[in-house]
N, C-alpha and C. Protein backbone atom coordinates (compact mmCIF):
# COMPACT_ATOMS: atom_id res chain seq x y z
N UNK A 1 128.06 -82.26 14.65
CA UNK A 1 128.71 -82.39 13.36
C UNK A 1 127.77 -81.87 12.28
N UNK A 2 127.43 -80.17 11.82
CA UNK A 2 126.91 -79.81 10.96
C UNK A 2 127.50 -80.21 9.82
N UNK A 3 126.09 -80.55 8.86
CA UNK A 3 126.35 -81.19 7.68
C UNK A 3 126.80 -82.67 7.48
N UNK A 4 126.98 -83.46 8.55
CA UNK A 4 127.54 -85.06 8.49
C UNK A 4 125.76 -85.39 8.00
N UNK A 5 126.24 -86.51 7.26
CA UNK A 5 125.50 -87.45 6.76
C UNK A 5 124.67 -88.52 7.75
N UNK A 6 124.09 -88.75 8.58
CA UNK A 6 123.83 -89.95 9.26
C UNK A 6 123.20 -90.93 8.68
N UNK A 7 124.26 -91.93 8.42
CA UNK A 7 123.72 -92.86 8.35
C UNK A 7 123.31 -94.54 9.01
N UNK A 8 123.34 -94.57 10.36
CA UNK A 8 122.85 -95.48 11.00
C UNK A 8 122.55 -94.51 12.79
N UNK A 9 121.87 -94.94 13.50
CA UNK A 9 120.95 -94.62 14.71
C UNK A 9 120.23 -95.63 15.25
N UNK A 10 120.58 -95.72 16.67
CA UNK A 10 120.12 -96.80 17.22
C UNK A 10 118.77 -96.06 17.60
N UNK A 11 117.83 -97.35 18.50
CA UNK A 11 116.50 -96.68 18.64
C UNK A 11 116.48 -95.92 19.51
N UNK A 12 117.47 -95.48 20.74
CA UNK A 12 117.23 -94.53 21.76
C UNK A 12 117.79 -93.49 21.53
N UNK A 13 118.45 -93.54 19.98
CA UNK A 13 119.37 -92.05 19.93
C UNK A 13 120.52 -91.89 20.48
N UNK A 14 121.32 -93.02 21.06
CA UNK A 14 122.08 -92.42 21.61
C UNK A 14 123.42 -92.75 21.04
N UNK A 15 123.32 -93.78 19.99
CA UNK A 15 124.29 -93.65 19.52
C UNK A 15 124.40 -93.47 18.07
N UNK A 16 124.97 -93.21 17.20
CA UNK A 16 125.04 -93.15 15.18
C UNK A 16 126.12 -93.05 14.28
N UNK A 17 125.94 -93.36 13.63
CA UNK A 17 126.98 -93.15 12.62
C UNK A 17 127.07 -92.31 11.54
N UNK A 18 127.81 -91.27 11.21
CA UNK A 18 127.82 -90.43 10.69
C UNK A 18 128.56 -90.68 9.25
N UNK A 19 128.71 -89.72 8.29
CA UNK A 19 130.13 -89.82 7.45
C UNK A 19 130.07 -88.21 7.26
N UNK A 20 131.21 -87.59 7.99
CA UNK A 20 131.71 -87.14 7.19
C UNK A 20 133.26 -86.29 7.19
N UNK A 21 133.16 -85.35 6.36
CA UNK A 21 134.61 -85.25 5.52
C UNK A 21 135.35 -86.38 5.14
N UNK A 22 134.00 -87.14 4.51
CA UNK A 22 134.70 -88.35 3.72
C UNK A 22 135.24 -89.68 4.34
N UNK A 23 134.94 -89.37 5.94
CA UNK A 23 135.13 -90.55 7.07
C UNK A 23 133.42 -90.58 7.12
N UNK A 24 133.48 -92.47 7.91
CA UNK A 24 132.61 -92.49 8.57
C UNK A 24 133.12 -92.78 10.29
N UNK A 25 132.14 -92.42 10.85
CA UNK A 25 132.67 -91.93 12.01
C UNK A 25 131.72 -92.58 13.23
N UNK A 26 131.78 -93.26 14.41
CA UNK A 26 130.94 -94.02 15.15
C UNK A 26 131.00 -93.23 16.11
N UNK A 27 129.54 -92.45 16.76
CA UNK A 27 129.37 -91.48 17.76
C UNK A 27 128.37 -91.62 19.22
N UNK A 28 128.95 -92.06 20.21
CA UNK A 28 127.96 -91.82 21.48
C UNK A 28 127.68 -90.75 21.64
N UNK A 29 126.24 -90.20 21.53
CA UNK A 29 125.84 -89.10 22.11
C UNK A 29 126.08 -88.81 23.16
N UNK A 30 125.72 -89.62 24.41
CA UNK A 30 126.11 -89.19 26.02
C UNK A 30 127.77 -88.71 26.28
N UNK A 31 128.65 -89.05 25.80
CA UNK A 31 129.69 -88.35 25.77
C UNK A 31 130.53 -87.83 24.96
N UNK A 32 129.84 -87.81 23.34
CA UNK A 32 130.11 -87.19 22.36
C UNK A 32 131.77 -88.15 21.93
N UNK A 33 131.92 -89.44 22.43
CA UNK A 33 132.89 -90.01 22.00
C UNK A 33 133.12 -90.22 20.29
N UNK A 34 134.40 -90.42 19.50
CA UNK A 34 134.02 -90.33 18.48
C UNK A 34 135.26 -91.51 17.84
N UNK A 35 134.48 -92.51 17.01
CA UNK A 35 135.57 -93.67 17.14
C UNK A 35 135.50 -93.89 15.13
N UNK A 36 136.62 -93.33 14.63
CA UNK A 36 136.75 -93.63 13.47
C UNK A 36 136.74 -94.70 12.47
N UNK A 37 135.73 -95.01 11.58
CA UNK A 37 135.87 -96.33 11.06
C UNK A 37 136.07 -96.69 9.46
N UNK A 38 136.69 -95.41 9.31
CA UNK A 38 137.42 -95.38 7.97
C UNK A 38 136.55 -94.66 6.91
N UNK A 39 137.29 -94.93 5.63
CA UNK A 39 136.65 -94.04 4.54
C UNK A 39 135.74 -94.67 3.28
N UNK A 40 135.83 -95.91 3.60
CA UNK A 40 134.87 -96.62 2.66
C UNK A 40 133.57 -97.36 3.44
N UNK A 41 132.39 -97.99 2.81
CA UNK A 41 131.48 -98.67 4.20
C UNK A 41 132.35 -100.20 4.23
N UNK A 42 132.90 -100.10 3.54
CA UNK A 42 133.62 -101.66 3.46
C UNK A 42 134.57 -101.43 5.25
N UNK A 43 135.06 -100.09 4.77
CA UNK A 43 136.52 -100.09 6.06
C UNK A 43 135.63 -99.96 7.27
N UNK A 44 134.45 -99.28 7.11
CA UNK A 44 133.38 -98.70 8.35
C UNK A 44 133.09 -100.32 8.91
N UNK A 45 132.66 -101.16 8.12
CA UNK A 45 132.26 -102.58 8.72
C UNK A 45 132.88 -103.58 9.07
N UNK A 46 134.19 -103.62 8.68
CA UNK A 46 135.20 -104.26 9.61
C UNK A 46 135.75 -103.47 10.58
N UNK A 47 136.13 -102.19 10.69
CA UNK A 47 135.83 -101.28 11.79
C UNK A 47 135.31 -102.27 13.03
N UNK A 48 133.75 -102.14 12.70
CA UNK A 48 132.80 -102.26 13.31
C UNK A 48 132.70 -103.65 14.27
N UNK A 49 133.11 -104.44 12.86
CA UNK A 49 133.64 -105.82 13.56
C UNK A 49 134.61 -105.80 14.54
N UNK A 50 135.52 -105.38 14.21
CA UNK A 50 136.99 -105.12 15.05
C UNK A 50 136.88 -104.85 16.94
N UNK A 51 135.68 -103.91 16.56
CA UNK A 51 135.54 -103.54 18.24
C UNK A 51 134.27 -103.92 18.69
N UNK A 52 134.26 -105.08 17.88
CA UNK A 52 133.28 -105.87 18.88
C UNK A 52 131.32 -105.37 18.50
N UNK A 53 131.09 -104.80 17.43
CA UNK A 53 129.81 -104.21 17.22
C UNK A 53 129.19 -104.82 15.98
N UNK A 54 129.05 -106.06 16.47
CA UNK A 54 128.14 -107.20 15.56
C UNK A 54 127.04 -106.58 15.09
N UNK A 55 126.54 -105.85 16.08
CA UNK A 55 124.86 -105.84 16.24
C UNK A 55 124.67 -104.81 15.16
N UNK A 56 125.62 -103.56 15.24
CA UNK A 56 125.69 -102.50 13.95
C UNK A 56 125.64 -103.08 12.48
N UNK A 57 126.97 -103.88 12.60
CA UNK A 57 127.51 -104.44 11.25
C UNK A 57 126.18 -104.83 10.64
N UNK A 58 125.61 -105.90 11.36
CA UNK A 58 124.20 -106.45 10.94
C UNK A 58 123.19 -105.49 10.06
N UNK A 59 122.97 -104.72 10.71
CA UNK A 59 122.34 -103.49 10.26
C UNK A 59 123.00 -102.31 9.41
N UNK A 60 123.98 -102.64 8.62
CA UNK A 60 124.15 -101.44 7.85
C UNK A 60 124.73 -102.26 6.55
């Protein structure tokens, strides 16, 4: 994703969060999965909640 913003990365790299074209966007590197979590950090963190990713929410 040239030009996305990253803004969260776990410590092995393998997974992050990006924003962009105005989404933020939740990305596994190992299979380049890509799980949308809306367009504000408000929508990104209940997102986050939603599928179960406490440990993110915490941290951003």
């Amino acid at each position: 994703m040239a030009g996305a913003l990253i803004i969260w990365i776990n410590s092995d790299k393998s997974e992050q969060i990006a924003y962009f074209n105005n989404e933020y966007v939740f990305i596994t590197i190992t299979d380049m999965k890509r799980v949308v979590l809306g367009e504000t950090l408000e929508d990104a963190k209940e997102k986050l909640k939603e599928i179960g990713r406490h440990d993110i929410y915490k941290e951003i």
